[in-house]
N, C-alpha and C. Protein backbone atom coordinates (compact mmCIF):
# COMPACT_ATOMS: atom_id res chain seq x y z
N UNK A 1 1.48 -29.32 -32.58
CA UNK A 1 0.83 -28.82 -31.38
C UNK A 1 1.84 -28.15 -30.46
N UNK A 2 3.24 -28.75 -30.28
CA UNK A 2 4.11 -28.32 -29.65
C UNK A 2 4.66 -26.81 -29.81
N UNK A 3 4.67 -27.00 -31.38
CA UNK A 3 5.36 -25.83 -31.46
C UNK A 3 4.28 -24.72 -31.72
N UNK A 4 3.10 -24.68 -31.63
CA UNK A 4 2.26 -23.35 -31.45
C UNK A 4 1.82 -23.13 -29.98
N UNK A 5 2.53 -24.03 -29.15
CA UNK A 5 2.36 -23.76 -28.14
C UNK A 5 3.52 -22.47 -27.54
N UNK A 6 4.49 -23.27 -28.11
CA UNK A 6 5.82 -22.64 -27.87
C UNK A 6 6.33 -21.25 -28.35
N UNK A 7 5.33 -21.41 -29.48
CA UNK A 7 4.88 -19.63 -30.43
C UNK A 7 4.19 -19.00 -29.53
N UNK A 8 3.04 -19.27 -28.99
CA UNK A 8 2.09 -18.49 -28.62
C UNK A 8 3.01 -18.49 -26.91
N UNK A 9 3.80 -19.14 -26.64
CA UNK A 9 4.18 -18.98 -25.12
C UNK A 9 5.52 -17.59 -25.39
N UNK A 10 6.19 -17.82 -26.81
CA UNK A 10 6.94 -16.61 -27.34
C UNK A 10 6.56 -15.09 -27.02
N UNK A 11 5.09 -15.53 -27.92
CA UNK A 11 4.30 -13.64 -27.77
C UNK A 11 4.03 -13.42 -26.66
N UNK A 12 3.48 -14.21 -26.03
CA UNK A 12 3.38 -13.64 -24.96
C UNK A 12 4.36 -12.94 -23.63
N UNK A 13 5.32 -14.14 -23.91
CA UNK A 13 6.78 -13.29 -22.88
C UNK A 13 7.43 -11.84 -23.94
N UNK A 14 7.45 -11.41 -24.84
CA UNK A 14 7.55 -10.44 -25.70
C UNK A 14 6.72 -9.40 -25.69
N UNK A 15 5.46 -9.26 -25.07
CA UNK A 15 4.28 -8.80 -25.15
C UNK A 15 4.61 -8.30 -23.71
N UNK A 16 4.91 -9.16 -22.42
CA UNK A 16 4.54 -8.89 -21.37
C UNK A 16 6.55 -8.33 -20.93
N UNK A 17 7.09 -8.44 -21.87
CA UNK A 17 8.32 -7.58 -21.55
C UNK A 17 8.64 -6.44 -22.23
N UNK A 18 7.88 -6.33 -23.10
CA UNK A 18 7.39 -5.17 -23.70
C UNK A 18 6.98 -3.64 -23.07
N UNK A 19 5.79 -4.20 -22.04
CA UNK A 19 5.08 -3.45 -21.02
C UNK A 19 6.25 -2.57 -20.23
N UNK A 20 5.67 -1.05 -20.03
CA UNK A 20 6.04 -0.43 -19.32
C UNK A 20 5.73 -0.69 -17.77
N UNK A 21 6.45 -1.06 -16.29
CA UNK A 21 6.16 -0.96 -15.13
C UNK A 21 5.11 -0.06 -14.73
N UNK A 22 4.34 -0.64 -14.08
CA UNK A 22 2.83 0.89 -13.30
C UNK A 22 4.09 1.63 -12.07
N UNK A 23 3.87 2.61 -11.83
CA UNK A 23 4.32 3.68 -10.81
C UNK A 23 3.67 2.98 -9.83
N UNK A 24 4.63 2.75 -8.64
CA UNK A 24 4.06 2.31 -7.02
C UNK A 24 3.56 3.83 -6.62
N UNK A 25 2.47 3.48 -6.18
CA UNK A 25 1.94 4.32 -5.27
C UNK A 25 3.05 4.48 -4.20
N UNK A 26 3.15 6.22 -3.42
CA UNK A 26 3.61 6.56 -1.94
C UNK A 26 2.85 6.01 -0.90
N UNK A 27 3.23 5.58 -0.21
CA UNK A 27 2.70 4.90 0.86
C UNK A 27 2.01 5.81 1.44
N UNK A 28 1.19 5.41 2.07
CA UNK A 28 0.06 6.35 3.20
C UNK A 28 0.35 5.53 4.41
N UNK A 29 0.83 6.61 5.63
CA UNK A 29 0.90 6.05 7.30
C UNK A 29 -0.59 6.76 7.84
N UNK A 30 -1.12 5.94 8.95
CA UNK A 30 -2.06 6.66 9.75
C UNK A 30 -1.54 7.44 10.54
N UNK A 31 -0.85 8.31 10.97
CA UNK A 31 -0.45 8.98 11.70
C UNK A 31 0.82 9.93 10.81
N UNK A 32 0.24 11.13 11.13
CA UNK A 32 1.25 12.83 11.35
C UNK A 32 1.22 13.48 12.42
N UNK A 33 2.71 13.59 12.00
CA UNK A 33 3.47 14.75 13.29
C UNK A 33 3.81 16.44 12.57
N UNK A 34 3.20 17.20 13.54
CA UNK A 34 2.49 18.36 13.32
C UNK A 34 3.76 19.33 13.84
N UNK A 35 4.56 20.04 13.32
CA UNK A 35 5.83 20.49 14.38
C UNK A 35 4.95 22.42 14.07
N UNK A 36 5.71 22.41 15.35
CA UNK A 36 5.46 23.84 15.98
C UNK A 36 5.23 25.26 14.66
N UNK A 37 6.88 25.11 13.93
CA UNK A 37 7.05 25.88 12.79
C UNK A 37 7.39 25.64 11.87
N UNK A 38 7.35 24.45 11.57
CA UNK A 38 7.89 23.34 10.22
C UNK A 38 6.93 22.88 9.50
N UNK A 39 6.09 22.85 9.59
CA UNK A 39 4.66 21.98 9.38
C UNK A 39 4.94 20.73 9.54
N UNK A 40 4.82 19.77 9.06
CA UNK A 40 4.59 18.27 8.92
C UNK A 40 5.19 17.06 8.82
N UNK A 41 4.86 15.74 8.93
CA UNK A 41 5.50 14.94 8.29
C UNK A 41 4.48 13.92 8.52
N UNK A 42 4.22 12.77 7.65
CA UNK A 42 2.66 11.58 7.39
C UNK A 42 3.71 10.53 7.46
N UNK A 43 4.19 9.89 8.10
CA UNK A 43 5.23 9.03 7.98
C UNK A 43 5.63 7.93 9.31
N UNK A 44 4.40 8.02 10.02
CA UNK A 44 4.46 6.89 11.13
C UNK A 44 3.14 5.82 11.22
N UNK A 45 3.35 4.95 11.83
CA UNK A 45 2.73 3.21 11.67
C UNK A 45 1.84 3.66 12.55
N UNK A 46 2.68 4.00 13.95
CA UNK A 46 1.96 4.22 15.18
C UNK A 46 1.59 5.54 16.04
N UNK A 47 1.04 5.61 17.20
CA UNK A 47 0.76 7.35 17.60
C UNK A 47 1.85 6.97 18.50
N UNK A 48 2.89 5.92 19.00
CA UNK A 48 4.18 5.93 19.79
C UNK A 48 4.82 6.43 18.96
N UNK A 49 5.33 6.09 17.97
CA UNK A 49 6.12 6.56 16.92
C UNK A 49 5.92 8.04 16.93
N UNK A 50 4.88 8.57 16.72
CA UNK A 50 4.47 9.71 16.46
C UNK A 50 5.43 10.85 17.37
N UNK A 51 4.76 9.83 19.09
CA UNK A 51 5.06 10.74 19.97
C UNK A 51 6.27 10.83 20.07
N UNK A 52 6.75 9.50 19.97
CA UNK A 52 8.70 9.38 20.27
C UNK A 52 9.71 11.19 19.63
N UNK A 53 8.67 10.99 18.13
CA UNK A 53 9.25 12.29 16.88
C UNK A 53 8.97 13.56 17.55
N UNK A 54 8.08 13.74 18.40
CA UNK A 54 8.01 15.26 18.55
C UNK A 54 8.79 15.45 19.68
N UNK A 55 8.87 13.97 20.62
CA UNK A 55 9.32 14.53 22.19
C UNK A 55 10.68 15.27 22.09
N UNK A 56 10.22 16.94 22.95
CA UNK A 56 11.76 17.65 22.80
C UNK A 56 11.29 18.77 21.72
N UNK A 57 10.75 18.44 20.71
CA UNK A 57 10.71 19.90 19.94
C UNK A 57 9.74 19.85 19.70
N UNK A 58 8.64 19.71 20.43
CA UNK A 58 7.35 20.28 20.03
C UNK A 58 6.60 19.70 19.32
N UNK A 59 5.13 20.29 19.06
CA UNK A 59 4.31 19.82 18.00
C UNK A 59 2.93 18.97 18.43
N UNK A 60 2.53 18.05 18.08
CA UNK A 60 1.45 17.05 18.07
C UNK A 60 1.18 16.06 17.25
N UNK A 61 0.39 15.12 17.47
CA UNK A 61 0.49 13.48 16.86
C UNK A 61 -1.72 13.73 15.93
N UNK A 62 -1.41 13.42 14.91
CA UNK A 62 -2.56 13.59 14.76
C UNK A 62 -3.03 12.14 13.27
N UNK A 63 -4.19 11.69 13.49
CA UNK A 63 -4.43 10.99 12.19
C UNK A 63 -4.28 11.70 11.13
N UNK A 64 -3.62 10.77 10.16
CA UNK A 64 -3.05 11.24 8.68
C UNK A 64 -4.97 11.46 7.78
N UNK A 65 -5.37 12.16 7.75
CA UNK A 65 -6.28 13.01 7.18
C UNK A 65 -6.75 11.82 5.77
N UNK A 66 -6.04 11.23 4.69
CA UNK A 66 -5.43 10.89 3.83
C UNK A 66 -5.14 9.60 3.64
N UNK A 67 -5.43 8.91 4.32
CA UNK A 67 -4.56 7.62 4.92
C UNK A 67 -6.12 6.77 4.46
N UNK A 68 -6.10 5.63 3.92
CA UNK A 68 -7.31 4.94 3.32
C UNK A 68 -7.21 3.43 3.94
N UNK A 69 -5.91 3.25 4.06
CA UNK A 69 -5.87 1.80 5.45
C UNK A 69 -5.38 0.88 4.20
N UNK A 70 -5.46 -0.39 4.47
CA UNK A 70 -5.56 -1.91 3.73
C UNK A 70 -6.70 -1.75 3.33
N UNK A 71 -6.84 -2.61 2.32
CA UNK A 71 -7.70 -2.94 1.39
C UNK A 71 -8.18 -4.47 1.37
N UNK A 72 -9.44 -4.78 2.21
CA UNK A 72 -9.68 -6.32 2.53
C UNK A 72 -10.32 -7.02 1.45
N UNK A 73 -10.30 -7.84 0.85
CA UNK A 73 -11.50 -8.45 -0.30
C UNK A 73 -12.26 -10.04 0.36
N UNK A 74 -12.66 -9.69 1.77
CA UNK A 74 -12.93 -11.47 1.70
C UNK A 74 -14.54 -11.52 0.92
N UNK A 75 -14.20 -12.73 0.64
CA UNK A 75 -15.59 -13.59 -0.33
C UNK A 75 -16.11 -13.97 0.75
N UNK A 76 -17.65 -13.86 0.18
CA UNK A 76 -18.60 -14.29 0.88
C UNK A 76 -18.58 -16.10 0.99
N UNK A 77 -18.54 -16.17 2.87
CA UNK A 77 -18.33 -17.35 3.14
C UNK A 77 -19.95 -18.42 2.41
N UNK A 78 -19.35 -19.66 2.02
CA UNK A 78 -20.51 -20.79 1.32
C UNK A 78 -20.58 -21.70 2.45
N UNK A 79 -22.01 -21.92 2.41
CA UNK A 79 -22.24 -22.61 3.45
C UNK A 79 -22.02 -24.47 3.16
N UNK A 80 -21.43 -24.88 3.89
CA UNK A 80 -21.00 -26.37 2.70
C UNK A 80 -22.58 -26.97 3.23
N UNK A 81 -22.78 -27.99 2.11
CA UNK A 81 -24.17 -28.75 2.38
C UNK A 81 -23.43 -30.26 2.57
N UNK A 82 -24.58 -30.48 3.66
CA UNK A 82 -24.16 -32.02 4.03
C UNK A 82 -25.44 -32.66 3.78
N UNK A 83 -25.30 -33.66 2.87
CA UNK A 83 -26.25 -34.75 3.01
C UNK A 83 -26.26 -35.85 3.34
């Protein structure tokens, strides 16, 4: 019993080191800064941030177009029963 455990715990670390890594996604910020004659940059948290980047050379703070947020999964709450 031991040792088909120890087989089958084999293939599987062989199997799963095997695997090629998935590509991380680029991050998405809510907020771009819009410059005068440069075009762009999608790369701030906040619209302070935003503003801090243009103050002095121009431009504007605008929502990242693109930007899809967090991703929430809550489960539907169960109501506990009391008897």
């Amino acid at each position: 019993m031991r040792m088909s455990l120890l087989a089958l715990a084999a293939l599987v670390a062989a199997i799963g080191a095997d695997a090629t890594p998935a590509a991380a996604a680029a991050p998405s910020y809510p907020w771009c800064a819009r410059y005068s004659s440069t075009g762009g940059e999608c790369s701030f948290n906040t619209f302070q941030q935003c503003l801090d980047d243009i103050s002095g050379i121009g431009g504007f703070c605008q929502a990242n177009p693109g930007y899809t947020g967090p991703v929430y999964n809550y489960a539907p709450r169960r109501k506990r029963v009391v008897r």
